[in-house]
N, C-alpha and C. Protein backbone atom coordinates (compact mmCIF):
# COMPACT_ATOMS: atom_id res chain seq x y z
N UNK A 1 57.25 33.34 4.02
CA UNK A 1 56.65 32.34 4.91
C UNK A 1 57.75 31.68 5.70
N UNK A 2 57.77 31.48 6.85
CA UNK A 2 59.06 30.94 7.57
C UNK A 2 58.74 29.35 7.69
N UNK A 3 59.80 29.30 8.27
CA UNK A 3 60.25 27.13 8.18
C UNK A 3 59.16 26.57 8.97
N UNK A 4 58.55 27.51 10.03
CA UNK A 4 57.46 26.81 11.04
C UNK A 4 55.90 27.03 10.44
N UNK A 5 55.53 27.41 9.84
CA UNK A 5 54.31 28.05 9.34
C UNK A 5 53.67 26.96 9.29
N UNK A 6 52.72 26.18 9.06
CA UNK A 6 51.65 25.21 8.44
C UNK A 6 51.04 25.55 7.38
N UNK A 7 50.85 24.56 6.69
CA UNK A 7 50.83 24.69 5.15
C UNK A 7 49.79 23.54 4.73
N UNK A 8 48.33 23.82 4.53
CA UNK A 8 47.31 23.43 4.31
C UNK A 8 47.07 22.42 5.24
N UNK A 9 47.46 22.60 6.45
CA UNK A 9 47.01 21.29 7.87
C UNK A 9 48.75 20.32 7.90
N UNK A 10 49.73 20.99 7.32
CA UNK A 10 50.73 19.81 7.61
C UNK A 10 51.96 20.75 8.22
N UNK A 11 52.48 20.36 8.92
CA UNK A 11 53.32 21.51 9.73
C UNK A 11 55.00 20.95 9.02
N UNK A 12 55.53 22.13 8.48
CA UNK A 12 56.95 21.73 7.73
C UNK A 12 57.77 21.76 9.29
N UNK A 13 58.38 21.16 9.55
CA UNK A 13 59.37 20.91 10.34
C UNK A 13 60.80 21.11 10.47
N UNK A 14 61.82 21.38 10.88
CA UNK A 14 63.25 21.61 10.68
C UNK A 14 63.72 20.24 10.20
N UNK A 15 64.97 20.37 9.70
CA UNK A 15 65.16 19.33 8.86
C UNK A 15 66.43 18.81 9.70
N UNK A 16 66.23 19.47 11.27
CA UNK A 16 66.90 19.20 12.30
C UNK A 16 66.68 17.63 13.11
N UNK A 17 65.49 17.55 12.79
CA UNK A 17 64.43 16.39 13.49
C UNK A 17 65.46 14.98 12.83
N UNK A 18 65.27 13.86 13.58
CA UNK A 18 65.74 12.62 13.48
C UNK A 18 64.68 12.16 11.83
N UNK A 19 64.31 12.05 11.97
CA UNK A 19 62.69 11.77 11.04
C UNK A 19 62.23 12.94 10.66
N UNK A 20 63.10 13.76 10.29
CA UNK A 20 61.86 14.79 8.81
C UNK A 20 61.84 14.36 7.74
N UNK A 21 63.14 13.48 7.40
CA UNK A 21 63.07 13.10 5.91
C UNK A 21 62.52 12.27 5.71
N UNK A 22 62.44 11.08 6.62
CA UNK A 22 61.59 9.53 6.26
C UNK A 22 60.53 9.49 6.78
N UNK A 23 59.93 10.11 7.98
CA UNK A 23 58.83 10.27 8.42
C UNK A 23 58.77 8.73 9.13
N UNK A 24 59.52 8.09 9.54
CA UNK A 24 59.91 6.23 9.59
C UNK A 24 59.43 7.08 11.38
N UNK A 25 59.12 5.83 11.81
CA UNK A 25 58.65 5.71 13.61
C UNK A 25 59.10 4.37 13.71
N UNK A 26 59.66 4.26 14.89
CA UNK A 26 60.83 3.09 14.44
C UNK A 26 59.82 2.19 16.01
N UNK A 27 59.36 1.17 16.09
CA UNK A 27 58.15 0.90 16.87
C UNK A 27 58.88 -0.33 18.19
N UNK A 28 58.54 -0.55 19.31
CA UNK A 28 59.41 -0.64 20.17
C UNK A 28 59.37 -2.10 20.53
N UNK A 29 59.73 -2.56 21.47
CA UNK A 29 59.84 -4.10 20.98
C UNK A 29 58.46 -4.66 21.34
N UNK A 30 57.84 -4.28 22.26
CA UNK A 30 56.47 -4.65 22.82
C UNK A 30 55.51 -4.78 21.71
N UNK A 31 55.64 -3.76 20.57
CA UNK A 31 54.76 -3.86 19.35
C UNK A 31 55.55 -5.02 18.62
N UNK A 32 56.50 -5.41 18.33
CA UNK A 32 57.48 -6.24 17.42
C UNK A 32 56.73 -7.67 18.42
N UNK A 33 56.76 -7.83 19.47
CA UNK A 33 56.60 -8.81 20.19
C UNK A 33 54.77 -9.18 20.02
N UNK A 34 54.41 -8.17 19.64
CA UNK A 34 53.22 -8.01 19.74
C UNK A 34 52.36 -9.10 18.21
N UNK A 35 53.46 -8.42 17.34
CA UNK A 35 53.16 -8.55 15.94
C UNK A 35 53.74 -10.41 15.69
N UNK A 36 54.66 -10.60 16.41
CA UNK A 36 55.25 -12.01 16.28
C UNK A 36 54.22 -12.87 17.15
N UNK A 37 53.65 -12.21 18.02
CA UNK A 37 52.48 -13.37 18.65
C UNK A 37 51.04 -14.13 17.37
N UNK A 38 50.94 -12.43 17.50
CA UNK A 38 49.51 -12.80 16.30
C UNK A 38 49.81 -13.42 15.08
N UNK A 39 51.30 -13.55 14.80
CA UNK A 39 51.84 -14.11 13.43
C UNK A 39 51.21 -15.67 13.83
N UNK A 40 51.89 -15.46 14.71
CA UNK A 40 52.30 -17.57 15.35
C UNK A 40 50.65 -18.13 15.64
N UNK A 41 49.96 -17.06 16.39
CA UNK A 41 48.79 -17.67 16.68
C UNK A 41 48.01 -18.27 15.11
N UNK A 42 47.86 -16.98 14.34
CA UNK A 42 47.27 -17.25 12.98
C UNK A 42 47.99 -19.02 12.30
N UNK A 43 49.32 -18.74 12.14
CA UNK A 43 50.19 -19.69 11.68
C UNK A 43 49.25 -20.88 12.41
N UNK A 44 49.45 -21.10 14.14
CA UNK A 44 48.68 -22.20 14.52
C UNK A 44 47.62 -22.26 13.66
N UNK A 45 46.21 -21.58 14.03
CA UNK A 45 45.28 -21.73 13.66
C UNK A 45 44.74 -22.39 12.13
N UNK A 46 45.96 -22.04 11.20
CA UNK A 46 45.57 -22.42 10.15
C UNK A 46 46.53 -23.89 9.69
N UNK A 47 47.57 -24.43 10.52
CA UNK A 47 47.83 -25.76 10.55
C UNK A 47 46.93 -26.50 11.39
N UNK A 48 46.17 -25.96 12.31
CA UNK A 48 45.55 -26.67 13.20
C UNK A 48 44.17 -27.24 12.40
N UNK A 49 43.70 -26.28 11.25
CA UNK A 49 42.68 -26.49 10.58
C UNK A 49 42.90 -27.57 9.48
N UNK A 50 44.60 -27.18 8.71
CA UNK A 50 44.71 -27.85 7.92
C UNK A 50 44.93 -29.57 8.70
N UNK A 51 45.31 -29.88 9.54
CA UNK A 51 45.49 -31.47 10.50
C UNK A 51 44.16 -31.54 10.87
N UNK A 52 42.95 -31.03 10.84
CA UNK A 52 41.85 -31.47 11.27
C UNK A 52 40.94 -31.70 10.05
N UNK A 53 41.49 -31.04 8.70
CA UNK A 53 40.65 -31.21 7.88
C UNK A 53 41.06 -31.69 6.75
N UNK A 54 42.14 -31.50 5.79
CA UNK A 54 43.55 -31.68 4.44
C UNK A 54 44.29 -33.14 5.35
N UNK A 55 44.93 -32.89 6.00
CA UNK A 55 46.05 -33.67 5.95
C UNK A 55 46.75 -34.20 7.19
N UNK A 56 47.88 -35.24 7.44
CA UNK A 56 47.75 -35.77 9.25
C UNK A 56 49.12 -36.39 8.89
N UNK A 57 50.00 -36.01 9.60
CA UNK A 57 51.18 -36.86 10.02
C UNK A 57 51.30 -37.78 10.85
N UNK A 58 51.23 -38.95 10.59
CA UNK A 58 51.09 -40.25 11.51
C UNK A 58 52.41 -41.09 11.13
N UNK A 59 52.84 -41.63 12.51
CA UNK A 59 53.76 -42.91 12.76
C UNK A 59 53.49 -44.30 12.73
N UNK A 60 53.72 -44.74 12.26
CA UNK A 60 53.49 -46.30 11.78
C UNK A 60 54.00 -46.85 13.38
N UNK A 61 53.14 -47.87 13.73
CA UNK A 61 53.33 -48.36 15.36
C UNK A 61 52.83 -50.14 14.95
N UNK A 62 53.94 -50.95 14.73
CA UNK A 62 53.82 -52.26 15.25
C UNK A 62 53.66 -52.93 13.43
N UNK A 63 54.08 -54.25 13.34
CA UNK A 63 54.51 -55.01 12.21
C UNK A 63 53.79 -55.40 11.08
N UNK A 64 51.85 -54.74 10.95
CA UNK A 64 50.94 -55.43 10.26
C UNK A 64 50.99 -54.83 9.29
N UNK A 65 52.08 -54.11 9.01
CA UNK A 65 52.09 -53.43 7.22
C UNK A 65 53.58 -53.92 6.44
N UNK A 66 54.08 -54.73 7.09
CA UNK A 66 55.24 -55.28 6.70
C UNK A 66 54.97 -56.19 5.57
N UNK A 67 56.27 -56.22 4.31
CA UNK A 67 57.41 -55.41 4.15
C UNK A 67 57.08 -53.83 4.45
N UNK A 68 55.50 -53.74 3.82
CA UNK A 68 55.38 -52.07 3.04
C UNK A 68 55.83 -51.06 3.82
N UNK A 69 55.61 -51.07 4.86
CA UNK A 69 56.01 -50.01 6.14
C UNK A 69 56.47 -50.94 7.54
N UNK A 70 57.10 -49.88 7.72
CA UNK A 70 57.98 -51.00 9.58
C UNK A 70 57.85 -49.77 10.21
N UNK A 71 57.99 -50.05 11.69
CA UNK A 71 57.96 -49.11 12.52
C UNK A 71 58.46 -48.57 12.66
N UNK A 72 57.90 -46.83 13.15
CA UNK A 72 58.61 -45.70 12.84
C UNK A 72 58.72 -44.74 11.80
N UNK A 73 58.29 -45.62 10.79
CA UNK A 73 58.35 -44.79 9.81
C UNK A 73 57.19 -43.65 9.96
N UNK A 74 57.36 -42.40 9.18
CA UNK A 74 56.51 -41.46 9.10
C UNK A 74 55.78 -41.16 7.91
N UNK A 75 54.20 -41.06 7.82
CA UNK A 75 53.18 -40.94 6.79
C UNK A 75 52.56 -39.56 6.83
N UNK A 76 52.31 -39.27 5.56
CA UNK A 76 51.75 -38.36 5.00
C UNK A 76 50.18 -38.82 4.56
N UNK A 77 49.37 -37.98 5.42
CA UNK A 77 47.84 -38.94 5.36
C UNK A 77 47.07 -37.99 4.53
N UNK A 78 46.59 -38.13 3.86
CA UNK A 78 45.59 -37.72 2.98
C UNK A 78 44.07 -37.00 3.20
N UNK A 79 43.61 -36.37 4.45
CA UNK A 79 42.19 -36.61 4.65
C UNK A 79 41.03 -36.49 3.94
N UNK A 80 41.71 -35.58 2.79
CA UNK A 80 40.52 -34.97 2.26
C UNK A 80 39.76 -35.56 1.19
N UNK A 81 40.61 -36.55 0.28
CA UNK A 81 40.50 -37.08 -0.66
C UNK A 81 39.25 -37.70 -0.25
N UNK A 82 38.93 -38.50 0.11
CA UNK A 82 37.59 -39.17 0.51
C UNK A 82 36.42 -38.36 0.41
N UNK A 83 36.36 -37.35 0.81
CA UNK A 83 35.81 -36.59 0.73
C UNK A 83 34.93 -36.11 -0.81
N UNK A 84 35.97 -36.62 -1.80
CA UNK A 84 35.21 -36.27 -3.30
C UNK A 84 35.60 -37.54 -4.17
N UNK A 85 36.15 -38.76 -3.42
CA UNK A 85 35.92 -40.10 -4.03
C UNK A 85 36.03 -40.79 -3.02
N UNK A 86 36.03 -42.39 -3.34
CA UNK A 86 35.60 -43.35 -2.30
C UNK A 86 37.06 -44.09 -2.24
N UNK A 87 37.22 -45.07 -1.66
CA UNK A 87 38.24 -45.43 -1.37
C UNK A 87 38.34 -46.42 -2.43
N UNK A 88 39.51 -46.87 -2.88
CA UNK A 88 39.73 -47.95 -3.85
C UNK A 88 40.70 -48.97 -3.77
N UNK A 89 40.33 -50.41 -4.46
CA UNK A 89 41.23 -51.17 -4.26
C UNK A 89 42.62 -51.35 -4.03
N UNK A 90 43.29 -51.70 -3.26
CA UNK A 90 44.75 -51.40 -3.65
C UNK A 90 45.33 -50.34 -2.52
N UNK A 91 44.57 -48.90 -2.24
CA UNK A 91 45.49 -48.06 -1.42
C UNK A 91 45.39 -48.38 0.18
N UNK A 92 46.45 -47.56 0.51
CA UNK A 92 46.89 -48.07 2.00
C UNK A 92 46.34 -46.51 2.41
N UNK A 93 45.29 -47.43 3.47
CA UNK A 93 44.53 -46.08 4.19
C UNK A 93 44.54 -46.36 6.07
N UNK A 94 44.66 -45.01 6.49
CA UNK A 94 43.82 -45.27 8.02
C UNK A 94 42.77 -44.68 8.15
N UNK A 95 42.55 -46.32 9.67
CA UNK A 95 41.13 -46.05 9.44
C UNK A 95 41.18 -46.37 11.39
N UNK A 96 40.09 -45.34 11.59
CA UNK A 96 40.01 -46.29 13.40
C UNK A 96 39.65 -47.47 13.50
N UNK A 97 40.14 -48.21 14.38
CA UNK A 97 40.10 -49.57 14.63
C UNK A 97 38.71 -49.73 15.27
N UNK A 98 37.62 -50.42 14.57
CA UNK A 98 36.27 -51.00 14.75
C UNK A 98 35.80 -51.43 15.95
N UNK A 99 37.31 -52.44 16.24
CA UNK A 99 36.82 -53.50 17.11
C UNK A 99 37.12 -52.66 19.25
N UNK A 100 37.37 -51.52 18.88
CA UNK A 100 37.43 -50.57 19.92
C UNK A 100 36.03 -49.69 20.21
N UNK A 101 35.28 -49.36 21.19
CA UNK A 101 34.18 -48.27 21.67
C UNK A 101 34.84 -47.06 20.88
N UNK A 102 33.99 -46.26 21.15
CA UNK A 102 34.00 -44.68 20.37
C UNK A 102 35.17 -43.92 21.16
N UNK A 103 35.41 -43.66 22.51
CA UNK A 103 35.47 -43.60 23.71
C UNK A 103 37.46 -43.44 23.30
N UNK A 104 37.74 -44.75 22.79
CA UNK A 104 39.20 -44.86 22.75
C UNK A 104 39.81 -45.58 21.53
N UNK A 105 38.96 -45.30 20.71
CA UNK A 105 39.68 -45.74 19.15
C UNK A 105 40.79 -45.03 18.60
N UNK A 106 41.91 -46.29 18.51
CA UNK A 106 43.23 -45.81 17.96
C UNK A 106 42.87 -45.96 16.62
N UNK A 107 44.09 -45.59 15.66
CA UNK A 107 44.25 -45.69 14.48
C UNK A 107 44.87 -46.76 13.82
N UNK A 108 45.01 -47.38 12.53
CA UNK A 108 45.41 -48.93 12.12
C UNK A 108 46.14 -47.87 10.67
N UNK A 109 46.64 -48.57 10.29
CA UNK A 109 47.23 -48.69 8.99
C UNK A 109 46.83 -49.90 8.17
N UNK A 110 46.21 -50.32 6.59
CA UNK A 110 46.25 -51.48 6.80
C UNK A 110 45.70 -51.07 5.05
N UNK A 111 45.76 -51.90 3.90
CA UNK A 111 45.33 -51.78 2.49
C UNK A 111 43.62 -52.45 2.16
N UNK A 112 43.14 -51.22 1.57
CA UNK A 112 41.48 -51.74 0.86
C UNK A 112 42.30 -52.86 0.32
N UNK A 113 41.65 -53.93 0.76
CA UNK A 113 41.26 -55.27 -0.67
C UNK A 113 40.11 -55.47 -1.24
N UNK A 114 38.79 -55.06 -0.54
CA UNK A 114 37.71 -55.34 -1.40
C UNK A 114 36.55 -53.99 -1.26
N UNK A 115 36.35 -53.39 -2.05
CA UNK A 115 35.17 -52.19 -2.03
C UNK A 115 33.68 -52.85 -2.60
N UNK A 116 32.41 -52.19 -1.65
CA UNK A 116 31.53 -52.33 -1.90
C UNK A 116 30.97 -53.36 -3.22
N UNK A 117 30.55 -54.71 -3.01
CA UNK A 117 29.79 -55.38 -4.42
C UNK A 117 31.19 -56.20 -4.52
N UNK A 118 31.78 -56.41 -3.90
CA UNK A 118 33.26 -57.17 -4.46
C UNK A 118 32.65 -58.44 -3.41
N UNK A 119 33.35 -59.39 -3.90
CA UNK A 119 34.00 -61.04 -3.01
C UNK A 119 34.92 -61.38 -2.93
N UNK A 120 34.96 -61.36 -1.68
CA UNK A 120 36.68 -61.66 -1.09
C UNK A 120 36.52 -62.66 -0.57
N UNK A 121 37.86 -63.35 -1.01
CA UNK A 121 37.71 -65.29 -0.41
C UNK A 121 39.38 -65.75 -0.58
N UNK A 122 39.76 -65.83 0.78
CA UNK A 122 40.70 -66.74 1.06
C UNK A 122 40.94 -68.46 0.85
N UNK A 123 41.44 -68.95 0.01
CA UNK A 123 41.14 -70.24 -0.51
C UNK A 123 42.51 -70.64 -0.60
N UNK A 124 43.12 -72.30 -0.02
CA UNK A 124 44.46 -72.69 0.30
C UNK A 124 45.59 -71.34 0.08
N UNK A 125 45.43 -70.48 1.17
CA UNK A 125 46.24 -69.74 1.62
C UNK A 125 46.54 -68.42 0.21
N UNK A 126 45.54 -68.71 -0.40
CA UNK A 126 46.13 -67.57 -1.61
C UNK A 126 44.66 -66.48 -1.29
N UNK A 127 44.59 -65.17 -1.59
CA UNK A 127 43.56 -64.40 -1.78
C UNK A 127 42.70 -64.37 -3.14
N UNK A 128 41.62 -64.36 -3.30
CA UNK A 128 41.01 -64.54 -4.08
C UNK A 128 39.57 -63.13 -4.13
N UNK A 129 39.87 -62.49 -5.54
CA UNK A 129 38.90 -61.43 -5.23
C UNK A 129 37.65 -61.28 -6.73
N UNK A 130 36.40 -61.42 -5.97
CA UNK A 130 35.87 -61.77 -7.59
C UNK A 130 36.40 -63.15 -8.18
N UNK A 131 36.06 -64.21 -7.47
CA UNK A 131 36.60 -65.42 -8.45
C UNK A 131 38.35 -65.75 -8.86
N UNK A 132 38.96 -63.97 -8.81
CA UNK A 132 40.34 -63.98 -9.83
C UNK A 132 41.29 -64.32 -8.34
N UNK A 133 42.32 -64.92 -8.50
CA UNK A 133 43.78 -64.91 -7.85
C UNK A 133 44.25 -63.60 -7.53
N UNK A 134 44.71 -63.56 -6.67
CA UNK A 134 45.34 -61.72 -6.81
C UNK A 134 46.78 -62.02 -6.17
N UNK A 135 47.77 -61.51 -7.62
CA UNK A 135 49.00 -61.06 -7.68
C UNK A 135 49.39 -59.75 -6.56
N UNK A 136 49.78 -59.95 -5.54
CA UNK A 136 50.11 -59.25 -4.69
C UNK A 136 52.00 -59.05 -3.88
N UNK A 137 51.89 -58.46 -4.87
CA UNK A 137 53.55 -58.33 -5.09
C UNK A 137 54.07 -57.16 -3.56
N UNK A 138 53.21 -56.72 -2.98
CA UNK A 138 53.40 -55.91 -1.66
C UNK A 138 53.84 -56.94 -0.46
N UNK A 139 53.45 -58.30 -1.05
CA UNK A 139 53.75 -58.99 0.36
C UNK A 139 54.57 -60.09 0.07
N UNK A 140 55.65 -60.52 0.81
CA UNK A 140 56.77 -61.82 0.54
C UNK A 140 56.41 -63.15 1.37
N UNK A 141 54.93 -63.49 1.60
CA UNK A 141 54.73 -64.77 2.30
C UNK A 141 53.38 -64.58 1.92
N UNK A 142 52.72 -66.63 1.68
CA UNK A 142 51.19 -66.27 1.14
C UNK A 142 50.77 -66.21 2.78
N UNK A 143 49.22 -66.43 2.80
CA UNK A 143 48.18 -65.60 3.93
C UNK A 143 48.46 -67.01 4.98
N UNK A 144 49.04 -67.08 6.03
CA UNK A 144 49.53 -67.79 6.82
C UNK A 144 48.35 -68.30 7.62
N UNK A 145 47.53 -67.35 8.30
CA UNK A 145 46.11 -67.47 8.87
C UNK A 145 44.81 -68.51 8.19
N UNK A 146 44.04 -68.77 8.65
CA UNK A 146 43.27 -69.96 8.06
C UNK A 146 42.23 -69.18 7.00
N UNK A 147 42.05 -70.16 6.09
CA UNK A 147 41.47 -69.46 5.16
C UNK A 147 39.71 -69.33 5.63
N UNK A 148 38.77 -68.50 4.63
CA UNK A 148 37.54 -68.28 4.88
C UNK A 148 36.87 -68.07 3.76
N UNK A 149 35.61 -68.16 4.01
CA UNK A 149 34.71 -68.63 2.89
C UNK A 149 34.24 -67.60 1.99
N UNK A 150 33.89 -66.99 0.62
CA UNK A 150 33.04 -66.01 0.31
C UNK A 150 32.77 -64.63 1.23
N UNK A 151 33.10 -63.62 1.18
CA UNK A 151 32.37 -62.49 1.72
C UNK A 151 32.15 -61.47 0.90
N UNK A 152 30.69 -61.23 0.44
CA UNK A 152 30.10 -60.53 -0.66
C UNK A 152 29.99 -59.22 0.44
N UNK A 153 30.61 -57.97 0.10
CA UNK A 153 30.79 -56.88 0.24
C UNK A 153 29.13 -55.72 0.17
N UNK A 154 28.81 -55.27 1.19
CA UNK A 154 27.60 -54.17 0.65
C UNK A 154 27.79 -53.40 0.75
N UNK A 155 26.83 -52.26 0.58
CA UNK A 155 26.86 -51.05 0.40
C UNK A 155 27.69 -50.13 1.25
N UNK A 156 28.92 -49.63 1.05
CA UNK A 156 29.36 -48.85 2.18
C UNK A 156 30.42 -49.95 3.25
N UNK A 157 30.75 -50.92 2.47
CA UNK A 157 31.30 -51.74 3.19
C UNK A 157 32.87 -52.54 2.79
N UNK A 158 34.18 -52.39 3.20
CA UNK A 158 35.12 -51.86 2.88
C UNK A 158 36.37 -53.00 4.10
N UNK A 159 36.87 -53.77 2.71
CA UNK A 159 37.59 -55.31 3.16
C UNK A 159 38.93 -54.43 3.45
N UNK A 160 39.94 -55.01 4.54
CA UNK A 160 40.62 -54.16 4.72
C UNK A 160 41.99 -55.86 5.10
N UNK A 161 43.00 -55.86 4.69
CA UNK A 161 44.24 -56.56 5.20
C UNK A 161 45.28 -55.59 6.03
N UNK A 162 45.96 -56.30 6.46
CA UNK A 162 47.39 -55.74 6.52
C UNK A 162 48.32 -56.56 5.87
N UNK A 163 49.39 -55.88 4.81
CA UNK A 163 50.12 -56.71 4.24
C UNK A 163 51.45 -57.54 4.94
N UNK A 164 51.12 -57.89 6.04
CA UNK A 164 52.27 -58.81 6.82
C UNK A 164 51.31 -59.96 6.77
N UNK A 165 51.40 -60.82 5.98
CA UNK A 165 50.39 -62.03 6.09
C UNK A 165 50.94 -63.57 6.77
N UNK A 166 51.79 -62.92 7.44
CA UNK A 166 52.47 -64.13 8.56
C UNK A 166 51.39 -64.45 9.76
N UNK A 167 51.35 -65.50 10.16
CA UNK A 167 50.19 -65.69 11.36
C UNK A 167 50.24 -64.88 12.66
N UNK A 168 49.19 -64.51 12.59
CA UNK A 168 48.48 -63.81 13.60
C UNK A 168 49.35 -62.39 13.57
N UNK A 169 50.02 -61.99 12.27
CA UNK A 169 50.48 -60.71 12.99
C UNK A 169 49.68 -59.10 12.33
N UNK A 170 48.41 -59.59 12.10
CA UNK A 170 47.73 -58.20 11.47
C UNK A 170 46.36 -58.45 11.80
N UNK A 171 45.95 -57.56 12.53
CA UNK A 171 44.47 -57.29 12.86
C UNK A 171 43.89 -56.03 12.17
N UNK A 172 42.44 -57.02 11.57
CA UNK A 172 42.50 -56.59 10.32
C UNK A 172 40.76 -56.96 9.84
N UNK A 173 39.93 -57.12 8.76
CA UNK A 173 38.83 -57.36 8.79
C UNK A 173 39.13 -58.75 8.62
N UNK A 174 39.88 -59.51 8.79
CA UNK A 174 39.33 -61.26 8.95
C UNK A 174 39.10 -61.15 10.63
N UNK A 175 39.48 -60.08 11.23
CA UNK A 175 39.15 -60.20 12.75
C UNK A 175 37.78 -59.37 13.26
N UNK A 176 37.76 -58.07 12.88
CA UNK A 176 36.68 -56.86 13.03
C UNK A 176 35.96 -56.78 12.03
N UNK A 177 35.78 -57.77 11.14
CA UNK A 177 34.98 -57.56 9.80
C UNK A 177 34.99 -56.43 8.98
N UNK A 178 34.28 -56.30 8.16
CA UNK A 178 34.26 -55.09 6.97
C UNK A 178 34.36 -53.82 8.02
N UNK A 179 34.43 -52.48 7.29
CA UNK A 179 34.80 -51.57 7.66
C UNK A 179 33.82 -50.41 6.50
N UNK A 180 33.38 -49.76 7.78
CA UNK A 180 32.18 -48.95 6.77
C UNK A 180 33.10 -47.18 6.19
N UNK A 181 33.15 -46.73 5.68
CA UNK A 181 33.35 -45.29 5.18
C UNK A 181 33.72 -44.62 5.73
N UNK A 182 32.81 -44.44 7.37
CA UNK A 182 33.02 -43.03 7.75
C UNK A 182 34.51 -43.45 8.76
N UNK A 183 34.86 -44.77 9.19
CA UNK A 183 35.93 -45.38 9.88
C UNK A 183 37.37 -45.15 9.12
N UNK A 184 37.53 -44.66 8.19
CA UNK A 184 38.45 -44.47 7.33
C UNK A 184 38.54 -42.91 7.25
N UNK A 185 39.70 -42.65 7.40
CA UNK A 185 40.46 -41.50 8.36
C UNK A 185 40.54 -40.76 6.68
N UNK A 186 41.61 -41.42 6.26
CA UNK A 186 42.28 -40.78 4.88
C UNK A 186 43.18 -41.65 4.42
N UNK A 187 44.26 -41.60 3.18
CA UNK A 187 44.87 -42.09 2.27
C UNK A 187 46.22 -41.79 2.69
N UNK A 188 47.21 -42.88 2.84
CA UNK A 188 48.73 -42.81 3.27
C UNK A 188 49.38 -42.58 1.71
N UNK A 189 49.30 -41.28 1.75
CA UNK A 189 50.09 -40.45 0.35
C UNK A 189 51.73 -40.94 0.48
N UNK A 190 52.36 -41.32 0.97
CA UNK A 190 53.77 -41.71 1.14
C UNK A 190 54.64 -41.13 2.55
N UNK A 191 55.86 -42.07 2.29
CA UNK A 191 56.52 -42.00 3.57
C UNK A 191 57.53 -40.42 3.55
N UNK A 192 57.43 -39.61 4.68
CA UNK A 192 58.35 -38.81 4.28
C UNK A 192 59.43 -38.79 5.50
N UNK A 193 59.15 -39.77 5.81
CA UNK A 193 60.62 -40.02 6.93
C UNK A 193 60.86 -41.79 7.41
N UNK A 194 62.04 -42.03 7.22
CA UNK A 194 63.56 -41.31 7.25
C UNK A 194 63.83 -40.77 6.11
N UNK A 195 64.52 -39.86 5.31
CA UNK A 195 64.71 -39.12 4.61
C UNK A 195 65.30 -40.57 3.08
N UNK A 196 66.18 -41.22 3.36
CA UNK A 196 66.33 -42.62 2.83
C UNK A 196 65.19 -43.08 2.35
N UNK A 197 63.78 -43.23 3.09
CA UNK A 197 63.26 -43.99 2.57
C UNK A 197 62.03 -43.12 1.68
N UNK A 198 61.84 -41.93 1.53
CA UNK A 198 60.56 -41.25 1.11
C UNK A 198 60.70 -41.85 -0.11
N UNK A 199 59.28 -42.36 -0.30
CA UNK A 199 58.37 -42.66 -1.67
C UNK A 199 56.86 -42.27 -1.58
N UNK A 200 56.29 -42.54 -2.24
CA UNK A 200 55.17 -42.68 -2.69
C UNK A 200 54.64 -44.23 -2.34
N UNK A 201 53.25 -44.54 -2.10
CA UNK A 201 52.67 -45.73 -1.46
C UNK A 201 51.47 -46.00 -2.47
């Protein structure tokens, strides 16, 4: 049988050929260019899903979370969590700002103080939640702003501060009132920039 013959549909070849031994097709840049597009597009597509649905990198813009955050800093937002619990006392969430139309609502930074069935009451400059005092070690000045009476919390309805409690510098629900559920973006999981300051929140 000689070197050229075919041999059950596969043709043996000289072992002259660039590629008899590896059978390799070495593919030209248009395919390479080809293959790096659809990489990147996919890549988009599936950060684009994960920022619209998991998770959101946001910049802290202006003084109403001070000490806790100052401007500039960079957050790691949480979106999803809400999603399979409710928000709770204590965490620092964004939420769109209320007191804006649909049209052009920015985003706030600012901490739940009171969830649904709670009473929140500002009384000679201290916070008061449920009757109790609240030890609030996030902030280095008491509530500078004038105090206010009882506000019994309902269903779906969600007390919100900013911890800079110097006058007039946090807009906040003593201004836009409670804040319902679906206005709350997600959970500020911690800072991951400047590299100095990453923690947990």
């Amino acid at each position: 049988m000689s070197n050229n013959e075919s041999l059950e549909g596969v043709t043996l070849e000289s072992t002259n050929s660039p590629n008899a031994i590896t059978g390799e097709h070495k593919p030209g840049w248009k395919a390479e260019l080809w293959d790096w597009i659809k990489t990147l597009v996919v890549v988009f597509v599936i950060m684009s899903l994960l920022n619209i649905f998991v998770f959101n990198l946001s910049m802290v813009k202006g003084q109403s979370m001070q000490p806790t955050l100052v401007e500039r800093e960079r957050l790691f937002i949480n979106k999803i969590i809400y999603t399979f619990s409710a928000p709770k006392q204590g965490e620092v969430v964004v939420l769109h700002d209320p007191s804006q139309d649909d049209s052009r609502k920015e985003f706030l930074v600012k901490r739940v103080i009171g969830v649904p069935g709670d009473v929140v009451e500002v009384k000679d400059h201290q916070l008061y939640l449920n009757g109790q005092l609240q030890q609030e070690e996030y902030i280095d000045v008491s509530i500078q702003d004038q105090d206010f009476l009882e506000i019994k919390l309902g269903e779906d309805q969600y007390f919100v501060m900013g911890d800079n409690r110097h006058l007039g510098e946090s807009k906040d629900s003593r201004y836009f009132g409670t804040v319902a559920s679906n206005l709350i973006v997600g959970r500020a999981e911690f800072i991951f920039w400047p590299f100095n300051k990453v923690r947990g929140l």
